[in-house]
Protein backbone atom coordinates (compact mmCIF):
# COMPACT_ATOMS: atom_id res chain seq x y z
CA UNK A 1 9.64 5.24 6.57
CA UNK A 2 8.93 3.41 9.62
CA UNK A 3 6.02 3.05 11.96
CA UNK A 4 5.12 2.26 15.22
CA UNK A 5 3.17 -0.88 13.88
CA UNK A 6 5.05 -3.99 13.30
CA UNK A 7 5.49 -4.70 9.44
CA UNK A 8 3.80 -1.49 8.47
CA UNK A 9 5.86 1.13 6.67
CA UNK A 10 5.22 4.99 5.75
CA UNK A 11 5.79 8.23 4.68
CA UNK A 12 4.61 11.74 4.58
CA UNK A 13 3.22 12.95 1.46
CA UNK A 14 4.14 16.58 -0.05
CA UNK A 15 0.60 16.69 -1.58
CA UNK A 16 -2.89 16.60 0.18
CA UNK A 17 -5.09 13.23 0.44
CA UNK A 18 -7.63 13.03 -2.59
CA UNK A 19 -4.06 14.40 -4.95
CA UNK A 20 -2.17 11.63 -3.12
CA UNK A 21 -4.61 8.89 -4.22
CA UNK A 22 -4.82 10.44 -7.71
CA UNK A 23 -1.45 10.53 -8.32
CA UNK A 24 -0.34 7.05 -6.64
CA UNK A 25 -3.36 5.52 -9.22
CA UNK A 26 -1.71 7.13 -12.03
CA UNK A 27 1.84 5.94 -11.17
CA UNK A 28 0.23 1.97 -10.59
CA UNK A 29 -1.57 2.10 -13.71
CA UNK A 30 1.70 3.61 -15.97
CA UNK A 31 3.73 0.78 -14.27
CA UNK A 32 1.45 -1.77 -15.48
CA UNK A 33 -0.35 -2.71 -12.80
CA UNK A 34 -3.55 -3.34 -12.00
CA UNK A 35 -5.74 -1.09 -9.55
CA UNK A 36 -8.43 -3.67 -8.49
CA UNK A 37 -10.52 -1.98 -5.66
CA UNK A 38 -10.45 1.72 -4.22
CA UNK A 39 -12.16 1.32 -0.62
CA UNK A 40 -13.59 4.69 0.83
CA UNK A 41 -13.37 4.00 4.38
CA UNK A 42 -14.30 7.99 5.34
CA UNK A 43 -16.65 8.18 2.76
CA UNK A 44 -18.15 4.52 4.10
CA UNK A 45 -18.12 6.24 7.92
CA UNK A 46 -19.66 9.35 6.96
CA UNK A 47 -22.86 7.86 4.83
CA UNK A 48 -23.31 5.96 8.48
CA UNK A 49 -22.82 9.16 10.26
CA UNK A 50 -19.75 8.96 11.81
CA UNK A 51 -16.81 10.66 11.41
CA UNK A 52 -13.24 9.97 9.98
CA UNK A 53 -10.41 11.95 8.64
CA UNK A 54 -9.80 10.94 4.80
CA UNK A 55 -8.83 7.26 4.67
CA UNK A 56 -8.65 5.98 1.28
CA UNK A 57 -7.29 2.24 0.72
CA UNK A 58 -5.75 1.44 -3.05
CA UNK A 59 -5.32 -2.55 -3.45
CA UNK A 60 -3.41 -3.31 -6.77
CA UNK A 61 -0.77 -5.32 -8.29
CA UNK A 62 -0.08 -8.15 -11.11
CA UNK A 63 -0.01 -12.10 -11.13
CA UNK A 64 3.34 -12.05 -12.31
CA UNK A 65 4.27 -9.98 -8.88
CA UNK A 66 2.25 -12.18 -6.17
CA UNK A 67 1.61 -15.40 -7.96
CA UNK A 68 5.56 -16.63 -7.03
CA UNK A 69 4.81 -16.15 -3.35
CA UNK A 70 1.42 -17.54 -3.33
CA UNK A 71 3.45 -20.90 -4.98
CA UNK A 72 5.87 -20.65 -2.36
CA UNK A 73 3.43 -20.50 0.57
CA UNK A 74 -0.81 -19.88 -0.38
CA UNK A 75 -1.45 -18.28 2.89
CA UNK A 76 -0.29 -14.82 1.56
CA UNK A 77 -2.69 -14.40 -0.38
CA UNK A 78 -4.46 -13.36 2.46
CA UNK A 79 -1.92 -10.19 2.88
CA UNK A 80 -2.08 -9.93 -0.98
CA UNK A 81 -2.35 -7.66 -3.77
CA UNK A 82 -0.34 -5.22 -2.54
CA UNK A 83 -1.95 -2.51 -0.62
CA UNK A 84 -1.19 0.88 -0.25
CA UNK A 85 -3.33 3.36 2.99
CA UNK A 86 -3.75 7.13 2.45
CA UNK A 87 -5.01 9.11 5.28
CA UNK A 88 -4.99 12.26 6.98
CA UNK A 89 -3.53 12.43 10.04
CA UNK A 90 -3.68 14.31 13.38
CA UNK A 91 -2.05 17.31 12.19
CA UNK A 92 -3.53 17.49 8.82
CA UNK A 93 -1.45 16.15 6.84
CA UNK A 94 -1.33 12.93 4.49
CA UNK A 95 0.42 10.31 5.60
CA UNK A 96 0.93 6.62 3.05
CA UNK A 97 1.26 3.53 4.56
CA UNK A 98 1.95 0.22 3.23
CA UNK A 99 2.65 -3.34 4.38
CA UNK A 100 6.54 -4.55 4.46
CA UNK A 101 6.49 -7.36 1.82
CA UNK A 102 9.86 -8.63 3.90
CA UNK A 103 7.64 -8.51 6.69
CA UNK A 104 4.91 -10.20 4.63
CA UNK A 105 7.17 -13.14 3.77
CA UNK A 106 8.54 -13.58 7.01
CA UNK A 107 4.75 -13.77 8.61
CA UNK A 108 4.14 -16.56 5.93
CA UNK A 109 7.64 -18.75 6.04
CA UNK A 110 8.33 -17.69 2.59
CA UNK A 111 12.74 -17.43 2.21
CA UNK A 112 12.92 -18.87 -0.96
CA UNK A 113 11.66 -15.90 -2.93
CA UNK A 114 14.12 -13.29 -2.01
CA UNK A 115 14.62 -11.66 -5.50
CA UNK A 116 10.64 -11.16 -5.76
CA UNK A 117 10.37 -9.64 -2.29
CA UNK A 118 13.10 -7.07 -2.87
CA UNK A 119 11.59 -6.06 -6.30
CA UNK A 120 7.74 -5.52 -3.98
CA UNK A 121 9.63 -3.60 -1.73
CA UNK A 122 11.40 -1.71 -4.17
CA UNK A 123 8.02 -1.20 -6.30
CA UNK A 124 6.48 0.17 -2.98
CA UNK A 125 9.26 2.55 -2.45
CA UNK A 126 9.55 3.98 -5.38
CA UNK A 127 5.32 4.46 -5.53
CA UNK A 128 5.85 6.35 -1.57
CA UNK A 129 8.86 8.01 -3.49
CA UNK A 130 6.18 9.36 -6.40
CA UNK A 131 4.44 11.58 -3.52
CA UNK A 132 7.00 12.19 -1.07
CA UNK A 133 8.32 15.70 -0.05
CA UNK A 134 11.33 16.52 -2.40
C-alpha cells in the first residue's frame, strides 16, 4: 500500500477503472457516507483536447468523521473530506490512491485525536480492501 509520494497510500485494483469507481461509490454510500463531488479529470482533459489515462477523483465522507479534527486544528479542512484517486496507470491497470489520514494529522499538528485517525485509516483500508485483488 505504499507510494513513492510522501503521505499518499495505494493499491492495485482487481477490477478495471470506470468498475473501480462504481463499486468504491457503492461501498461509501452503504457505509453511510456521503459522496459529495465525482471530478472527471480525463474526461475534463479530453473535452480540451488533451490526453489522459482514466483519472477519476471521489471526495466523500461525514461530519461526524472530519468535524473532530477540524476542532482540533481548522487547517485540515483543507486536506478534507476524505478523498479517494482512481487511475489507470502505465501498464494498464487501475491503481487507488488515497491520502494517509496519520499523515494528514501529522501535516496539521493534530495528536490529540488518535482514536478518530485510526478509524479514517481503517475506513480507507477497508474501501482499497472492497476492490483489491483477492
Amino acid at each position: 500500500m505504499n507510494s513513492a509520494v510522501p503521505g499518499l497510500l495505494g493499491v492495485r485494483s482487481a477490477l478495471g477503472p470506470p468498475e473501480t469507481v462504481a463499486l468504491l461509490e457503492g461501498e461509501i454510500r452503504a457505509r453511510g457516507l456521503t459522496v459529495f463531488a465525482k471530478i472527471d479529470h480525463s474526461g475534463g482533459a479530453s473535452a480540451a483536447g488533451l490526453k489522459l489515462r482514466f483519472t477519476q477523483l471521489l471526495i466523500f465522507g461525514s461530519p461526524q468523521g472530519g468535524t473532530p479534527l477540524m476542532q482540533s486544528r481548522q487547517t485540515i479542512g483543507i486536506d478534507l473530506p476524505l478523498k479517494i484517486l482512481v487511475s489507470e496507470d502505465e501498464s494498464g491497470g487501475t491503481r487507488v490512491s488515497w491520502d494517509d489520514p496519520a499523515y494528514l494529522a501529522a501535516r496539521h499538528g493534530i495528536a490529540d485525536r488518535p482514536d478518530t485517525v485510526a478509524a479514517l485509516s481503517r475506513l480507507l483500508a477497508s474501501l482499497a480492501d472492497s476492490v483489491a485483488p483477492r
